[in-house]
C-alpha atoms as a PDB file:
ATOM      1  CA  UNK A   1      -5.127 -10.097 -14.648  1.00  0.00           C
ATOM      2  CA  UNK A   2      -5.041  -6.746 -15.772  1.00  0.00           C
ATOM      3  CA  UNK A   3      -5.121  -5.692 -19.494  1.00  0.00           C
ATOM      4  CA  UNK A   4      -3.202  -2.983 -18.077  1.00  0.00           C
ATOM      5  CA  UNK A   5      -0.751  -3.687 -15.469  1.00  0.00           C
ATOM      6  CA  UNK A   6      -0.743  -7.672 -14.961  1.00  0.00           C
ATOM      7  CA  UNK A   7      -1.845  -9.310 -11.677  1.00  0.00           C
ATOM      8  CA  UNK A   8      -3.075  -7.698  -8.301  1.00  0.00           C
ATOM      9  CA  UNK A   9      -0.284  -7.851  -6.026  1.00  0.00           C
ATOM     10  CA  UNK A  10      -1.924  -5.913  -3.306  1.00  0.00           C
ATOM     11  CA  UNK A  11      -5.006  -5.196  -1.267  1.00  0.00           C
ATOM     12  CA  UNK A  12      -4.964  -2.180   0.594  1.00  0.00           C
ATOM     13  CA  UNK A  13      -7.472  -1.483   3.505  1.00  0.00           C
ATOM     14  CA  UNK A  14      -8.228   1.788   5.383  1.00  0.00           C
ATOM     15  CA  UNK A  15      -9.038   1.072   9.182  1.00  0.00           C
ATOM     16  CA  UNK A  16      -9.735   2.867  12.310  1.00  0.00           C
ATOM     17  CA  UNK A  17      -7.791   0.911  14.326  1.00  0.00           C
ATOM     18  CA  UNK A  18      -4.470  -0.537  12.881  1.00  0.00           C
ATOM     19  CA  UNK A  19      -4.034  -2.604  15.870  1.00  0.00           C
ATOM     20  CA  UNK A  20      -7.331  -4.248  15.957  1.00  0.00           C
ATOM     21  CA  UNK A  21      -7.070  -5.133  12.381  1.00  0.00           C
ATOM     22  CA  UNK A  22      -3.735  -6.617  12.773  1.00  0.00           C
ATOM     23  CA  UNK A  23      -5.222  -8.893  15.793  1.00  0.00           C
ATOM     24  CA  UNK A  24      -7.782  -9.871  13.613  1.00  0.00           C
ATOM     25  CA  UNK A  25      -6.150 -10.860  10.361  1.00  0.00           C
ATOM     26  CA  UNK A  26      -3.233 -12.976  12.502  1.00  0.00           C
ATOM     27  CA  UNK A  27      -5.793 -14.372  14.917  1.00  0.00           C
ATOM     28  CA  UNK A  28      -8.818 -15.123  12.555  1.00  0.00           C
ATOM     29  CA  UNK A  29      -7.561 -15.401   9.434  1.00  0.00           C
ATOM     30  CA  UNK A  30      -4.001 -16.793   9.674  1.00  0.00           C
ATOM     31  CA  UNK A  31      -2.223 -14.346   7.766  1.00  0.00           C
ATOM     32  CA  UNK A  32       0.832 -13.061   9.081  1.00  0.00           C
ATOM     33  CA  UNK A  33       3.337 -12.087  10.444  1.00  0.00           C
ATOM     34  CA  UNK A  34       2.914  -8.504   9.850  1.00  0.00           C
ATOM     35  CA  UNK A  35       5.338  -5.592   9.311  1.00  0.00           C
ATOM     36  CA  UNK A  36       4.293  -2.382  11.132  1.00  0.00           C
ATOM     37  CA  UNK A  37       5.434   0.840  10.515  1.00  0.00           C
ATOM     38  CA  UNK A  38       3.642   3.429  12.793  1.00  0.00           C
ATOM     39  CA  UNK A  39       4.787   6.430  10.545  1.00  0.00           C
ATOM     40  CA  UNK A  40       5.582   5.763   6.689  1.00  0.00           C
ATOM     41  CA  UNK A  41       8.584   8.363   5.534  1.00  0.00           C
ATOM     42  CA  UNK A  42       6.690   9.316   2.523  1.00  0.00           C
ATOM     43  CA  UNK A  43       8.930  12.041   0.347  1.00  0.00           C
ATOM     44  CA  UNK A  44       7.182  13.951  -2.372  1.00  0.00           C
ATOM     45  CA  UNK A  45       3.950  13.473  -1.421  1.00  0.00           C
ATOM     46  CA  UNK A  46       1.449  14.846  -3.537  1.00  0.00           C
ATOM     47  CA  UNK A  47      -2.441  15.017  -3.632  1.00  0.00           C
ATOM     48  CA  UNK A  48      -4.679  16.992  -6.279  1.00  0.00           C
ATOM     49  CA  UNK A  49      -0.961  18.027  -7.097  1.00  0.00           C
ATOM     50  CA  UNK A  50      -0.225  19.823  -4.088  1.00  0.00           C
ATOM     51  CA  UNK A  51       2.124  18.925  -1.581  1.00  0.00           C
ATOM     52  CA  UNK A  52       1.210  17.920   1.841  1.00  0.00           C
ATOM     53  CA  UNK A  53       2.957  16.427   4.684  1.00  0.00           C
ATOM     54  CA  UNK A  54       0.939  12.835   5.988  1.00  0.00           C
ATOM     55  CA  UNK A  55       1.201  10.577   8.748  1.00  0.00           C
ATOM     56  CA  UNK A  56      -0.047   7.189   7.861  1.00  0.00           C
ATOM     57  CA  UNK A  57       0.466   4.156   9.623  1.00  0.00           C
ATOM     58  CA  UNK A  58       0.559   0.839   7.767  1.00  0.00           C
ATOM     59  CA  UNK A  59       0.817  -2.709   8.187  1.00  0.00           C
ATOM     60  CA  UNK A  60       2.130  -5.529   5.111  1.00  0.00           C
ATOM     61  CA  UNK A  61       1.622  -9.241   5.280  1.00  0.00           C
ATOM     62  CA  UNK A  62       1.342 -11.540   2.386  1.00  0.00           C
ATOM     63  CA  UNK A  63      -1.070 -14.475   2.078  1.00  0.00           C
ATOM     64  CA  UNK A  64       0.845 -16.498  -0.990  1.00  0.00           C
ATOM     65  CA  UNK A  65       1.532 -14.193  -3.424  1.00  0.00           C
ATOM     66  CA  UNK A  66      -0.736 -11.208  -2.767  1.00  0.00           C
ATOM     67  CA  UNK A  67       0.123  -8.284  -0.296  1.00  0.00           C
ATOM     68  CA  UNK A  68      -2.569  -7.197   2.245  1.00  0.00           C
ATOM     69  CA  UNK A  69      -1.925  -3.725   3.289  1.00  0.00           C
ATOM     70  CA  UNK A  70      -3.852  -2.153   6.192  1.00  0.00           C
ATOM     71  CA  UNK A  71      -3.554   1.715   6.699  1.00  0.00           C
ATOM     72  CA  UNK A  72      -4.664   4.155   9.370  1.00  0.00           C
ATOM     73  CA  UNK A  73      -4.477   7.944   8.810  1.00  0.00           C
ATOM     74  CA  UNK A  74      -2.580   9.765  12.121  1.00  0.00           C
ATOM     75  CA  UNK A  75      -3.395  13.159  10.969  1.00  0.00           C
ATOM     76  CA  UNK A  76      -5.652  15.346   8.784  1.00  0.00           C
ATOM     77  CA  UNK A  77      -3.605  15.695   5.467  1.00  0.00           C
ATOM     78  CA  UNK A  78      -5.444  15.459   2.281  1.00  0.00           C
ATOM     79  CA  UNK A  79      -5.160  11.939   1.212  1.00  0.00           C
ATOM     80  CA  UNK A  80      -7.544   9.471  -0.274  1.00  0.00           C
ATOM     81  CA  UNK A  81      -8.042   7.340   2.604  1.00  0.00           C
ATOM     82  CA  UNK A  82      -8.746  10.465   4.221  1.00  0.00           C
ATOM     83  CA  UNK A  83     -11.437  11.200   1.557  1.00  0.00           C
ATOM     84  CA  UNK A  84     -12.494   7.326   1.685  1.00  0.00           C
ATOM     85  CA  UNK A  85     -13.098   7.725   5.645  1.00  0.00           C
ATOM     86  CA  UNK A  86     -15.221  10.978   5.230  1.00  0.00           C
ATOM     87  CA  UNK A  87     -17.245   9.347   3.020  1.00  0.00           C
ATOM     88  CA  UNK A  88     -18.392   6.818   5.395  1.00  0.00           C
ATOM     89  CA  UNK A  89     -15.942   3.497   4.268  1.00  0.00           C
ATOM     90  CA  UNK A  90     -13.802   1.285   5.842  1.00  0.00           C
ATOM     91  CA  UNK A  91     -12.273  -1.573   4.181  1.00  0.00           C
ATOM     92  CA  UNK A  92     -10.788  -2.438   0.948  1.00  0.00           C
ATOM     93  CA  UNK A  93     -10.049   0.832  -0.419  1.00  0.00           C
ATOM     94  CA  UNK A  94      -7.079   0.065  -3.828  1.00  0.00           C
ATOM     95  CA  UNK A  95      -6.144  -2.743  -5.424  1.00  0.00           C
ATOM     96  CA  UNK A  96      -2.107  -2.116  -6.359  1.00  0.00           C
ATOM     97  CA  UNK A  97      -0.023  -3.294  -9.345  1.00  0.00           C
ATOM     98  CA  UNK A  98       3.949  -3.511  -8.742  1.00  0.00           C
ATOM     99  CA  UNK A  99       5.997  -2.294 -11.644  1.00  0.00           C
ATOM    100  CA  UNK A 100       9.493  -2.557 -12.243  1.00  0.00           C
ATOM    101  CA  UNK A 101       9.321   0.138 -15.509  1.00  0.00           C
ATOM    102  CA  UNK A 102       7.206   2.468 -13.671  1.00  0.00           C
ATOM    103  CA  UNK A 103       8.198   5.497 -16.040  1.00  0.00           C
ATOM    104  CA  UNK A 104       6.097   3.502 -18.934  1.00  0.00           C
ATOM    105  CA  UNK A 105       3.447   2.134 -16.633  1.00  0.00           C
ATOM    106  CA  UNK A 106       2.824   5.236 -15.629  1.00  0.00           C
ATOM    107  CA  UNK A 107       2.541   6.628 -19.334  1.00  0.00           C
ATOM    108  CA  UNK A 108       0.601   3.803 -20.469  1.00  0.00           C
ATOM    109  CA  UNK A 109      -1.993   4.437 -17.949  1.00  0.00           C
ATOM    110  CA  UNK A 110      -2.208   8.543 -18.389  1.00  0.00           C
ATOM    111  CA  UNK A 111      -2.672   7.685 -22.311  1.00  0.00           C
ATOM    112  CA  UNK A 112      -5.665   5.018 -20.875  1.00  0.00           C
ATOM    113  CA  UNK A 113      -7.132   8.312 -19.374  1.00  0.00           C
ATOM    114  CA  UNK A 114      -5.886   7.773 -16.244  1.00  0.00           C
ATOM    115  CA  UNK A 115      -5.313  10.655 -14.148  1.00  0.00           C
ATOM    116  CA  UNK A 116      -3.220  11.172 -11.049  1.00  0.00           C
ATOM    117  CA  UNK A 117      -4.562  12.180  -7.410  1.00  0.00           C
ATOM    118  CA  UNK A 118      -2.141  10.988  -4.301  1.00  0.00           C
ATOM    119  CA  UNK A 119       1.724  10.195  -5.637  1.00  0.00           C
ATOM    120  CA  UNK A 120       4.965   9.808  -3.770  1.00  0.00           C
ATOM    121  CA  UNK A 121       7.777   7.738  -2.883  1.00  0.00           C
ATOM    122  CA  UNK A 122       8.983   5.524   0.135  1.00  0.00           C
ATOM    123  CA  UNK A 123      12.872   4.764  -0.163  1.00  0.00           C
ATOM    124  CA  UNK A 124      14.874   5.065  -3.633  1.00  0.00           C
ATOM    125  CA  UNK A 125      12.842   3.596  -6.456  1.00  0.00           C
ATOM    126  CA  UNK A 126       9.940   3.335  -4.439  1.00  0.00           C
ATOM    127  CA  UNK A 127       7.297   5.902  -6.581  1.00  0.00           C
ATOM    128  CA  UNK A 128       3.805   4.936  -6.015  1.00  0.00           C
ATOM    129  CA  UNK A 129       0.595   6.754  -7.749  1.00  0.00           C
ATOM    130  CA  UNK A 130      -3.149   6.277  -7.109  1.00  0.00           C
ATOM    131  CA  UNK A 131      -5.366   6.900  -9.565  1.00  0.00           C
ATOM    132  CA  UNK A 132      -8.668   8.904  -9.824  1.00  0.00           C
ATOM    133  CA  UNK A 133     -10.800   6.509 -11.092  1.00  0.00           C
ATOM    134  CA  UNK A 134     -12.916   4.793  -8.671  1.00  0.00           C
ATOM    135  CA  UNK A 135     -15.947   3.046 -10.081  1.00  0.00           C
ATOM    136  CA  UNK A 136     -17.435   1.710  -6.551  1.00  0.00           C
ATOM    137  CA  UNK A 137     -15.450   1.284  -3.587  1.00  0.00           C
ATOM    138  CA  UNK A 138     -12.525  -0.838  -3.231  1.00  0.00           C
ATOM    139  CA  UNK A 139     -11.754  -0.168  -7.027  1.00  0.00           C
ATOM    140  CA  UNK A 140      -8.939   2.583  -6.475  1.00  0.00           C
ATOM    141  CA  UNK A 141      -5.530   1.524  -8.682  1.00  0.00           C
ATOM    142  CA  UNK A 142      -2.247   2.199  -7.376  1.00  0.00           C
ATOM    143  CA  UNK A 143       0.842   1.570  -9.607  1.00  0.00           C
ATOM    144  CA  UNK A 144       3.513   1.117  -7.220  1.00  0.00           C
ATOM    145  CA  UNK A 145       7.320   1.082  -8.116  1.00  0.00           C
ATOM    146  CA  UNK A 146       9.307  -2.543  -6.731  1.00  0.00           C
ATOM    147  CA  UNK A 147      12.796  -1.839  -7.351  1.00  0.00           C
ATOM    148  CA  UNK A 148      15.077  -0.964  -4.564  1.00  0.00           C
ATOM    149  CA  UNK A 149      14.437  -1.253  -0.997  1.00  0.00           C
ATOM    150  CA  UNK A 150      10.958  -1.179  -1.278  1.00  0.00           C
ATOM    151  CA  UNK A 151      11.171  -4.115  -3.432  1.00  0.00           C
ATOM    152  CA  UNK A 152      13.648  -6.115  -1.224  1.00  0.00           C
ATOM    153  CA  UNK A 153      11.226  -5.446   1.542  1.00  0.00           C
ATOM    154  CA  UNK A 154       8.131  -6.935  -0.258  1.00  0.00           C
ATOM    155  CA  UNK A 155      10.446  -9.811  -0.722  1.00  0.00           C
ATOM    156  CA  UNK A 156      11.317 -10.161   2.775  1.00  0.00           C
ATOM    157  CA  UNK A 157       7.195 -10.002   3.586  1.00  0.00           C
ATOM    158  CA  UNK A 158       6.349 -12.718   1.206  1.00  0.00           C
ATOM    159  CA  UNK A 159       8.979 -14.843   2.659  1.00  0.00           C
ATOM    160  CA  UNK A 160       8.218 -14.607   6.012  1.00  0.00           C
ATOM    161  CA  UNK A 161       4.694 -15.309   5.377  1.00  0.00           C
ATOM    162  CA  UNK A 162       5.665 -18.843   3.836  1.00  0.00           C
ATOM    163  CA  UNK A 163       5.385 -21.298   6.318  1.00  0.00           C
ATOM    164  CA  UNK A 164       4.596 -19.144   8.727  1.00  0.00           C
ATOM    165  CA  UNK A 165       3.895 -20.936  12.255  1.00  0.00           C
ATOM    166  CA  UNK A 166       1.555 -17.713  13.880  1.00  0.00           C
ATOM    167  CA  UNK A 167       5.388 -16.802  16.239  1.00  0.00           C
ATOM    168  CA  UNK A 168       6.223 -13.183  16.691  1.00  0.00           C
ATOM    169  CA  UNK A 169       2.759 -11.861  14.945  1.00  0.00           C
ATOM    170  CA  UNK A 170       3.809  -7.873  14.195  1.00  0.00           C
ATOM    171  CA  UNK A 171       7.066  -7.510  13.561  1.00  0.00           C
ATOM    172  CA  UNK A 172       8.956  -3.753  12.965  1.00  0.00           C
ATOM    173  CA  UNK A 173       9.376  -2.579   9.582  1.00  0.00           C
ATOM    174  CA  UNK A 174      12.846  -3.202   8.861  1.00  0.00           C
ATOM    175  CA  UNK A 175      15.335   0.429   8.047  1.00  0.00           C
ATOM    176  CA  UNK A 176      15.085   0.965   4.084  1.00  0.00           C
ATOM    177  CA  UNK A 177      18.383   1.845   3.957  1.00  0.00           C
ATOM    178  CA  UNK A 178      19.801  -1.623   4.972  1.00  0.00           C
ATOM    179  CA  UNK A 179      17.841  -3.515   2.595  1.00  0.00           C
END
């Protein structure tokens, strides 16, 4: 666990193909089912502290308790999967941390010497914030906010993914605001 932050929750993975990779983690390595959303509605997104309109595409399934997140870029924004593509990777790109008291998360980790690079938010009380610290790849942090409907939706993922039989592999993202 994290001196910082507690346990990984989450894995996230850049990929060319969010498709393929889907296929791949349902069919080879049994994890499923997977919710697909082929355009996030990021609000207040923000990278180098400039705002910038994305299109990512991403994918959520839980093995037990931890989240594997696959996401493909859809359009040249700054981002850092963008930069993590450019630079030649594919695969494991962050490790995220879910928070419930994000505000002081988020303070503890500035006075650590963390710095901010790619922020924003997906549904009320769903902030998330990568950090620019990277010491080889795969070692991005993101502190990501579980409160709300993004939260409720991470519980829906996790228990869909327990007992899971392989039926009805990729499943649509539910609408944030019903949850």
């Amino acid at each position: 666990m994290s001196r910082f932050l507690g346990a990984i929750r989450q894995l996230g993975y850049v990929v060319d193909d969010i498709e393929a990779a889907m296929a791949h983690w349902h069919s080879v390595m049994g994890v499923g089912p997977w919710f697909y959303n082929p355009r996030v509605p990021i609000e207040d997104y923000r990278y180098d502290g400039k705002s910038y309109e994305v299109h990512n595409s991403v994918a959520l399934a839980n093995s037990g308790p931890l989240q594997v997140e696959l996401i493909q870029t859809r359009n040249d924004a700054p981002s850092m999967y963008r930069d993590f593509l450019r630079a030649g990777r594919r695969g494991l790109q962050h490790v995220a941390y879910w928070t419930t008291d994000y505000d002081a998360d988020l303070t503890r980790m500035e006075a650590e010497g963390f710095g901010q690079k790619m922020s924003g938010k997906v549904g009320a009380n769903g902030r998330f914030v990568y950090f620019d610290r990277e010491a080889h790849p795969g070692t991005v942090i993101e502190l990501s906010e579980v409160m709300g409907p993004k939260g409720r939706l991470f519980d829906l993922i996790r228990q869909s993914s327990e007992g899971w039989d392989g039926a009805d592999p990729v499943r649509p993202f539910p609408d944030l605001s019903t949850l």
